[in-house]
Protein backbone atom coordinates (compact mmCIF):
# COMPACT_ATOMS: atom_id res chain seq x y z
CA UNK A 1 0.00 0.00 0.00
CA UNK A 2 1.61 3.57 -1.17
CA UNK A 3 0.56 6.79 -1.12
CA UNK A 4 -1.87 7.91 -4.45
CA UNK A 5 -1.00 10.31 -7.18
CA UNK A 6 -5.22 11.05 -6.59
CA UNK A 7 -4.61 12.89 -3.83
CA UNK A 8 -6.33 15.45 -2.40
CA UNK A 9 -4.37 16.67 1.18
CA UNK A 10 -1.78 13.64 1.31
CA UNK A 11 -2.91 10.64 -0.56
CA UNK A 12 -3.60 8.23 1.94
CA UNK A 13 -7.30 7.82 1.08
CA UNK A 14 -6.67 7.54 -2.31
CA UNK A 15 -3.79 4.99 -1.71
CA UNK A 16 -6.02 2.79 0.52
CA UNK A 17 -8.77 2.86 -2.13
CA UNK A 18 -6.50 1.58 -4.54
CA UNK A 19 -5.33 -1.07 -2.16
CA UNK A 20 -8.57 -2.38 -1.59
CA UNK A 21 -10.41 -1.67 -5.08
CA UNK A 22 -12.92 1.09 -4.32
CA UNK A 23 -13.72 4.26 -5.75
CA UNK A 24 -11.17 7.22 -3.31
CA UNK A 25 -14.20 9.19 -3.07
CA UNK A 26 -15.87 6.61 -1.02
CA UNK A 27 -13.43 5.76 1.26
CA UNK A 28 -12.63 9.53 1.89
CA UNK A 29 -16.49 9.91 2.31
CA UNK A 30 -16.06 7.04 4.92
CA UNK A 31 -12.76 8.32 6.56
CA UNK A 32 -14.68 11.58 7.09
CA UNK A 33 -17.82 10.48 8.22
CA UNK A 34 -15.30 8.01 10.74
CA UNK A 35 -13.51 10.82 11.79
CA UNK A 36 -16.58 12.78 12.84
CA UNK A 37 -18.42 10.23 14.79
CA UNK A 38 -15.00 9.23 16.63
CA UNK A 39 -14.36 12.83 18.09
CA UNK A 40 -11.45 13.56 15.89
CA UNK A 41 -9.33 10.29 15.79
CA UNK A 42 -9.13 9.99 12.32
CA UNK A 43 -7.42 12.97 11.49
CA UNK A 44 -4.58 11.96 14.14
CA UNK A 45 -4.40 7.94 11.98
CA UNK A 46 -4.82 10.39 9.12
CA UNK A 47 -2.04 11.98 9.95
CA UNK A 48 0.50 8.79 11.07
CA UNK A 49 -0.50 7.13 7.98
CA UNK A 50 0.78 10.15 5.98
CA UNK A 51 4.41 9.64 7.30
CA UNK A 52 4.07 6.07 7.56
CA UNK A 53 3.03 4.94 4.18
CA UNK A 54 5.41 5.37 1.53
CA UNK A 55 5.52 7.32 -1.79
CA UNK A 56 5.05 5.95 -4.99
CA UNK A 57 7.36 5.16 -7.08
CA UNK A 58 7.77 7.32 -10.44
């Protein structure tokens, strides 16, 4: 799992959404509506995944 080229703040979304074979607009849809019902701990994962995952390769 990288980071995606359809990225929108860091590409994480768009990197899981390619890992797992969905559409990036529905798993950032889900992230957000995770994030809000969860008091904010999805941006911090958000946020560790960003540094943690690594960048795709050109």
């Amino acid at each position: 799992m990288t980071l995606s080229t359809d990225r929108v703040l860091a590409g994480v979304c768009g990197g899981i959404a390619d890992f797992i074979g969905w559409e990036p607009r529905a798993v950032r849809l889900l992230w957000l509506g995770l994030s809000f019902v969860s008091c904010g701990l999805g941006f911090g994962v958000y946020t560790v995944l960003a540094i943690a995952m690594p960048r795709p390769e050109r």
